[in-house]
C-alpha atoms as a PDB file:
ATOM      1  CA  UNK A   1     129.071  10.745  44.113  1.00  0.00           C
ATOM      2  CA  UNK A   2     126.997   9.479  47.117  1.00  0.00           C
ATOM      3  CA  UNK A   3     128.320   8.272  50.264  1.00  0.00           C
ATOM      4  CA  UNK A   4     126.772   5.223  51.987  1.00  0.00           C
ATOM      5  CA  UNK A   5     126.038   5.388  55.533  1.00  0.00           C
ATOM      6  CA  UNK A   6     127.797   3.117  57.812  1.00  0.00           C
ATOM      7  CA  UNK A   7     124.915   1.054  59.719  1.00  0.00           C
ATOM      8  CA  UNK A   8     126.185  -1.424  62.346  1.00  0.00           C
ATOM      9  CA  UNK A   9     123.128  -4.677  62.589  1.00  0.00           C
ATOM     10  CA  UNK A  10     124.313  -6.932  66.173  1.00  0.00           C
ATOM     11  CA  UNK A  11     122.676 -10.107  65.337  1.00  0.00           C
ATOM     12  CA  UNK A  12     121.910 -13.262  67.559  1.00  0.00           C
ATOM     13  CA  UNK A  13     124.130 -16.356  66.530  1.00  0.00           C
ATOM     14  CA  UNK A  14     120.873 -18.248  65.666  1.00  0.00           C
ATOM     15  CA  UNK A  15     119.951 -15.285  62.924  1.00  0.00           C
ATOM     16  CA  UNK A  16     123.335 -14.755  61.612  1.00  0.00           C
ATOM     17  CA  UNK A  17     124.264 -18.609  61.172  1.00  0.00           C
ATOM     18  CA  UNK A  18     120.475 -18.331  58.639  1.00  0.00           C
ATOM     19  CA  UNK A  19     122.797 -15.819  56.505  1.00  0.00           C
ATOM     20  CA  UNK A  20     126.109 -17.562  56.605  1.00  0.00           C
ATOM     21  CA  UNK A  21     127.140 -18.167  52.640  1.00  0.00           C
ATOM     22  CA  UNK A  22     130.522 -19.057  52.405  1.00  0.00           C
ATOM     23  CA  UNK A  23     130.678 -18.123  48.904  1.00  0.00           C
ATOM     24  CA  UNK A  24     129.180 -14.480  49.339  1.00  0.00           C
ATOM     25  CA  UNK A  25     129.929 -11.592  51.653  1.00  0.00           C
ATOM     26  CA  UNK A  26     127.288 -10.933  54.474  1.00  0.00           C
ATOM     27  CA  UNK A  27     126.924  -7.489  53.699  1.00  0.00           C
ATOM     28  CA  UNK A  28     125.631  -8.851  49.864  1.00  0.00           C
ATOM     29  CA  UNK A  29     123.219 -11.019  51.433  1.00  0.00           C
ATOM     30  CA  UNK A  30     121.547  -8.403  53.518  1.00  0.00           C
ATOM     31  CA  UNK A  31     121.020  -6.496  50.656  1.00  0.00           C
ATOM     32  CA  UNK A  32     119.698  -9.233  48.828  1.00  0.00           C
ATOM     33  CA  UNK A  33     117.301  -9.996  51.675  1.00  0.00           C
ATOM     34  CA  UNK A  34     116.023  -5.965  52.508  1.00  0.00           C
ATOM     35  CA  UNK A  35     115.868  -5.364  47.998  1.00  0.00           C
ATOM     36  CA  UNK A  36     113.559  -8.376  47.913  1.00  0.00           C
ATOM     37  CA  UNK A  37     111.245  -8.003  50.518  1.00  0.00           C
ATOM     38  CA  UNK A  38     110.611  -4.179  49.943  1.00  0.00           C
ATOM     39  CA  UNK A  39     110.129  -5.837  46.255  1.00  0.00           C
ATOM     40  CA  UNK A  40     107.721  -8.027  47.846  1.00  0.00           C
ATOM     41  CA  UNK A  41     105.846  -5.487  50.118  1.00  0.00           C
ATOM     42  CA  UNK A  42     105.432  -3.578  46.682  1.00  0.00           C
ATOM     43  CA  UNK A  43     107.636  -0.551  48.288  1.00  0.00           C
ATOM     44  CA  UNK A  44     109.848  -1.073  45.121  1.00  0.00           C
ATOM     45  CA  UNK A  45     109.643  -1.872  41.692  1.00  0.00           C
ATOM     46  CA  UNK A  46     111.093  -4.667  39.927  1.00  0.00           C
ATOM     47  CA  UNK A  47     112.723  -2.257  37.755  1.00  0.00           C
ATOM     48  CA  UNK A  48     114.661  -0.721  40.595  1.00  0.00           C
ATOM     49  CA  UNK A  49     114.828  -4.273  42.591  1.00  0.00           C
ATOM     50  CA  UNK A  50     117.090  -4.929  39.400  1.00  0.00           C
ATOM     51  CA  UNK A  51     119.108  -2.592  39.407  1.00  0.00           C
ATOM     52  CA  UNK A  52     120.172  -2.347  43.204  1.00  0.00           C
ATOM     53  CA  UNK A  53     120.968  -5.988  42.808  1.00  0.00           C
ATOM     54  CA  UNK A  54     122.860  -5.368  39.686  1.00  0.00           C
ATOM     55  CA  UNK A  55     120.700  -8.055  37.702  1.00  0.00           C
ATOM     56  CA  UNK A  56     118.855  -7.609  34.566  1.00  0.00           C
ATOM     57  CA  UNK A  57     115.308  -7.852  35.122  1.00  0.00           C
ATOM     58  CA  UNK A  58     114.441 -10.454  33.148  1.00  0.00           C
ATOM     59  CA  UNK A  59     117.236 -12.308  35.593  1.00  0.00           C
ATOM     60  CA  UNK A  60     115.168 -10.316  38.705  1.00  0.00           C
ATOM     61  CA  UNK A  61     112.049 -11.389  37.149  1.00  0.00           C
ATOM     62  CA  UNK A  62     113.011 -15.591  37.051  1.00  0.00           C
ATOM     63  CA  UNK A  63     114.768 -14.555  40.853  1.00  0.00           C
ATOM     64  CA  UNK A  64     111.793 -13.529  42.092  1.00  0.00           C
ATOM     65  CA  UNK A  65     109.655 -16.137  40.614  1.00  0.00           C
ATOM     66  CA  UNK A  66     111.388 -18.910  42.523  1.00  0.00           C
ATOM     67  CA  UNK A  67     111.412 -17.434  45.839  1.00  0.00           C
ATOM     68  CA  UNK A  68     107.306 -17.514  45.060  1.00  0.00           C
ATOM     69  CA  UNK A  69     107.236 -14.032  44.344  1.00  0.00           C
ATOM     70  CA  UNK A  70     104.641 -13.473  41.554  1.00  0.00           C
ATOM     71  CA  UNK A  71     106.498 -10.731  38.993  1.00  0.00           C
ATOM     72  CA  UNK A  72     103.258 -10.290  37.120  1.00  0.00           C
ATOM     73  CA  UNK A  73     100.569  -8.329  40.345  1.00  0.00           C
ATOM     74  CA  UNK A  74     100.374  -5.392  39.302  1.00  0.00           C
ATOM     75  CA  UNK A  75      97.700  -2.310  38.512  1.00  0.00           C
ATOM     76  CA  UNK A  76      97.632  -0.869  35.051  1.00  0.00           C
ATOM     77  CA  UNK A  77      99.484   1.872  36.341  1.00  0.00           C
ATOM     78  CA  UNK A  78     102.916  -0.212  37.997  1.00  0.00           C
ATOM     79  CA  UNK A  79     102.233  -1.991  34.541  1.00  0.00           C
ATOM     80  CA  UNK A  80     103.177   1.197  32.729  1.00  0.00           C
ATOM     81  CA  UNK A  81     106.179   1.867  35.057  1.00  0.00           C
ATOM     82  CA  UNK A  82     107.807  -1.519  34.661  1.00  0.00           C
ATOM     83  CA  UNK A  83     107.533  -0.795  30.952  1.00  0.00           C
ATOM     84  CA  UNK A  84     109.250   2.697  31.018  1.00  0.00           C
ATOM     85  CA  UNK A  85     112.060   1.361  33.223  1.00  0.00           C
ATOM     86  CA  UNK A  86     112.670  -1.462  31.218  1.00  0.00           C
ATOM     87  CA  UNK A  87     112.824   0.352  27.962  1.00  0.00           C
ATOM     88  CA  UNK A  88     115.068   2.994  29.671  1.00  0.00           C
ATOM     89  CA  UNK A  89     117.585   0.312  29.659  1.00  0.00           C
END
């Protein structure tokens, strides 16, 4: 078992009031917010954005959509990835 590092973030008011969600824990947002944009900048897959969010990635895939996050910009070869992680599930 893996132990998580403890990382302490000291944010303006102005920032932190943009994450405030009374119905989630801040520390579930952030992770939301760094798993989607390292989705975005292509330094993850969808596959793995997924499953560090705990969604299926059909779910991930309909997420990402509606932030305007194209699921489907891929090359051949992320194409065969996505395919291999999905089936793995």
């Amino acid at each position: 078992m893996s132990t998580m590092p403890n990382v302490e973030v000291r944010l303006d008011s102005e920032l932190a009031s943009l994450l405030n969600d009374p119905n989630r824990k801040l520390e579930d947002v952030l992770r939301e917010y760094i798993v989607v944009e390292a989705y975005r900048r292509r330094e993850i897959s969808g596959g793995r954005a997924s499953e560090l969010l705990g969604m299926r990635l059909s779910d991930f895939m309909a997420y990402a959509g509606r932030l305007g996050i194209p699921y489907i910009d891929m090359t051949e070869a992320e194409w065969h990835e996505e395919v291999k992680t999905a089936l793995e599930k």
